[in-house]
Protein backbone atom coordinates (compact mmCIF):
# COMPACT_ATOMS: atom_id res chain seq x y z
CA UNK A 1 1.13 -19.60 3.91
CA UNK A 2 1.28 -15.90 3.72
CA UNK A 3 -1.99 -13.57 3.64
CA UNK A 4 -1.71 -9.75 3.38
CA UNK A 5 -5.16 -8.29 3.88
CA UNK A 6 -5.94 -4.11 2.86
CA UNK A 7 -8.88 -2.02 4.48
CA UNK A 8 -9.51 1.58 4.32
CA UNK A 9 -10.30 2.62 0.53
CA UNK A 10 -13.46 3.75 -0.31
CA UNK A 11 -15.05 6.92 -1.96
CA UNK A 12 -14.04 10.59 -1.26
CA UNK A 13 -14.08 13.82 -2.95
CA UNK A 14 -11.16 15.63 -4.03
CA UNK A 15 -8.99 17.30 -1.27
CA UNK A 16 -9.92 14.24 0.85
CA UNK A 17 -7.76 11.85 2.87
CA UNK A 18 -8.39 7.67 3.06
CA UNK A 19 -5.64 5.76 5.30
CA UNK A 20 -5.01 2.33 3.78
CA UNK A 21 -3.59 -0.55 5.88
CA UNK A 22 -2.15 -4.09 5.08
CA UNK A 23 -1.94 -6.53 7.97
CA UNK A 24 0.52 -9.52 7.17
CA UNK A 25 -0.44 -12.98 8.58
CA UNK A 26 1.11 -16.20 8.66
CA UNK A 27 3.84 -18.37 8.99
CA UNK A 28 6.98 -16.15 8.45
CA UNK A 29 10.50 -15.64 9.57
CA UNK A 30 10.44 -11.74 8.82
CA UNK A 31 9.15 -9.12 6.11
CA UNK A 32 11.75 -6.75 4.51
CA UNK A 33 10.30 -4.22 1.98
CA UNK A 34 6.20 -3.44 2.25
CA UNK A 35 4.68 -1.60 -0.79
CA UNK A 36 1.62 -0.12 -2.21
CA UNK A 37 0.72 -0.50 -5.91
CA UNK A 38 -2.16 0.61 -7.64
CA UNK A 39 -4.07 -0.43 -11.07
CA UNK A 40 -6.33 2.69 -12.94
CA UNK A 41 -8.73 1.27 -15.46
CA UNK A 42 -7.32 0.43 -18.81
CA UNK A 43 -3.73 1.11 -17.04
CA UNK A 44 -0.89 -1.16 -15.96
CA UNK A 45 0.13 -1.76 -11.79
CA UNK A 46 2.20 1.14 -11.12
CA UNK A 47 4.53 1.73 -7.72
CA UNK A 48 3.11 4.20 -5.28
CA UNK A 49 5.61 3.56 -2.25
CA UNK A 50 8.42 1.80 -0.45
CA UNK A 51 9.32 0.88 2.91
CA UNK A 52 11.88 -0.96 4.17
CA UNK A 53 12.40 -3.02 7.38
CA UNK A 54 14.75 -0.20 8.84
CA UNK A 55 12.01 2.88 7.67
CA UNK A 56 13.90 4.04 4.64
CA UNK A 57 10.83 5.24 2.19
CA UNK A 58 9.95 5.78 -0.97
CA UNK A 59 7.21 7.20 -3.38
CA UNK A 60 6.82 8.57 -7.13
CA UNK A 61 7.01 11.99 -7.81
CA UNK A 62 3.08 12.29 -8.37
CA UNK A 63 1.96 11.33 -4.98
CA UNK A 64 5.16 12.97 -3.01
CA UNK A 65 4.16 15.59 -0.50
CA UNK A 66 0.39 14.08 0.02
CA UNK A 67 0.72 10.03 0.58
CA UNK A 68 2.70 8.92 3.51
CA UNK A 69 3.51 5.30 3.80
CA UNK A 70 4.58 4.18 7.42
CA UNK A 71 4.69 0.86 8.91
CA UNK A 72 4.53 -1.24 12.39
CA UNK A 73 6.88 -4.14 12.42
CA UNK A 74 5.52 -5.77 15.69
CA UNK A 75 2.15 -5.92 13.83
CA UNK A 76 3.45 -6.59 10.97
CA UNK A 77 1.54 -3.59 8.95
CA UNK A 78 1.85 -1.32 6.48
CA UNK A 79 -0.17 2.24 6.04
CA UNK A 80 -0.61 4.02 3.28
CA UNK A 81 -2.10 7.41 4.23
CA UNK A 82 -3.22 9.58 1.26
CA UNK A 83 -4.08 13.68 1.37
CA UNK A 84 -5.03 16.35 -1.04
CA UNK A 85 -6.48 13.17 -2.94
CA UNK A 86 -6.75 13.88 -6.58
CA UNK A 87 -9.40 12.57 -9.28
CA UNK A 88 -5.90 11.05 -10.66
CA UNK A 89 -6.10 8.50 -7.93
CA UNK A 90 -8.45 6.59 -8.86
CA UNK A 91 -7.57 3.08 -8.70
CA UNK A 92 -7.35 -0.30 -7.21
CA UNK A 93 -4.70 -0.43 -4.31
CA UNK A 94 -2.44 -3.30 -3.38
CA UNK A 95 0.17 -3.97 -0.90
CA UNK A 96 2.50 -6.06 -1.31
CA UNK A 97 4.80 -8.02 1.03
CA UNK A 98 8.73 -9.52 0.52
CA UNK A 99 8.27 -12.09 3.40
CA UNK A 100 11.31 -14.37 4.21
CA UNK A 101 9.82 -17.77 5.04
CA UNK A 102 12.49 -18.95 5.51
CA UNK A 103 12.79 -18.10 1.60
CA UNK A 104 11.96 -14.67 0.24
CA UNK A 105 8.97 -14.31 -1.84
CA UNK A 106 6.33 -11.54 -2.71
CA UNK A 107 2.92 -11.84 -1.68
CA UNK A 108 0.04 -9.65 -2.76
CA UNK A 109 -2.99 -8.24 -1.24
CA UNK A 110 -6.46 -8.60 -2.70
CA UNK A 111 -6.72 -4.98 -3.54
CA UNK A 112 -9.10 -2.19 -2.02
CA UNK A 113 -10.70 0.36 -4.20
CA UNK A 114 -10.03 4.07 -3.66
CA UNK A 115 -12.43 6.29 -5.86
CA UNK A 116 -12.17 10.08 -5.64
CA UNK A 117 -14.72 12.35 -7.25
CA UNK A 118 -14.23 15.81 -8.49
């Protein structure tokens, strides 16, 4: 069993920076691409950012420039760390995992709010 578990939203005003991370735990052979995702009210899960095992990123054109994902593959982490925050990102955010066990399958976080006031 796979667990991914998020920390680091919370509630900042605009211009602010959070730094989100995912820790990966369980019985797994390796993870290839890491993700973040997040869910506005009232809107569907929408991509944020990419990474892949090697470090190749990438993001959507409305967070480019201020969100940086990175990751550490001997922890098996993933960061997601957000500048120049924007009421606009406002949502729930999720990581989410492609972990070959030995089969590859996508696992989800729980979520972690990230509310930013104007």
């Amino acid at each position: 069993q796979v667990q991914l578990v998020e920390s680091g939203g919370g509630s900042v005003q605009a211009g602010g920076s959070l730094r989100l991370s995912c820790a990966a735990s369980g019985s797994m052979f390796s993870i290839a691409t890491m993700g973040w995702y997040r869910q506005a009210p009232g809107k569907q899960r929408e991509l944020v950012a990419t990474i892949t095992s090697g470090g190749i990123t990438n993001c959507v054109d409305s967070v480019k420039g201020r969100f940086t994902i990175s990751r550490d593959n001997a922890k098996n982490t993933v960061y997601l760390q957000m500048n120049s925050l924007k009421p606009e990102d406002t949502a729930v955010y999720y990581c989410k995992a492609n972990v070959r066990s030995p089969f590859s399958s996508d696992y989800w976080g729980q979520g972690t709010q990230v509310t930013v006031s104007s």
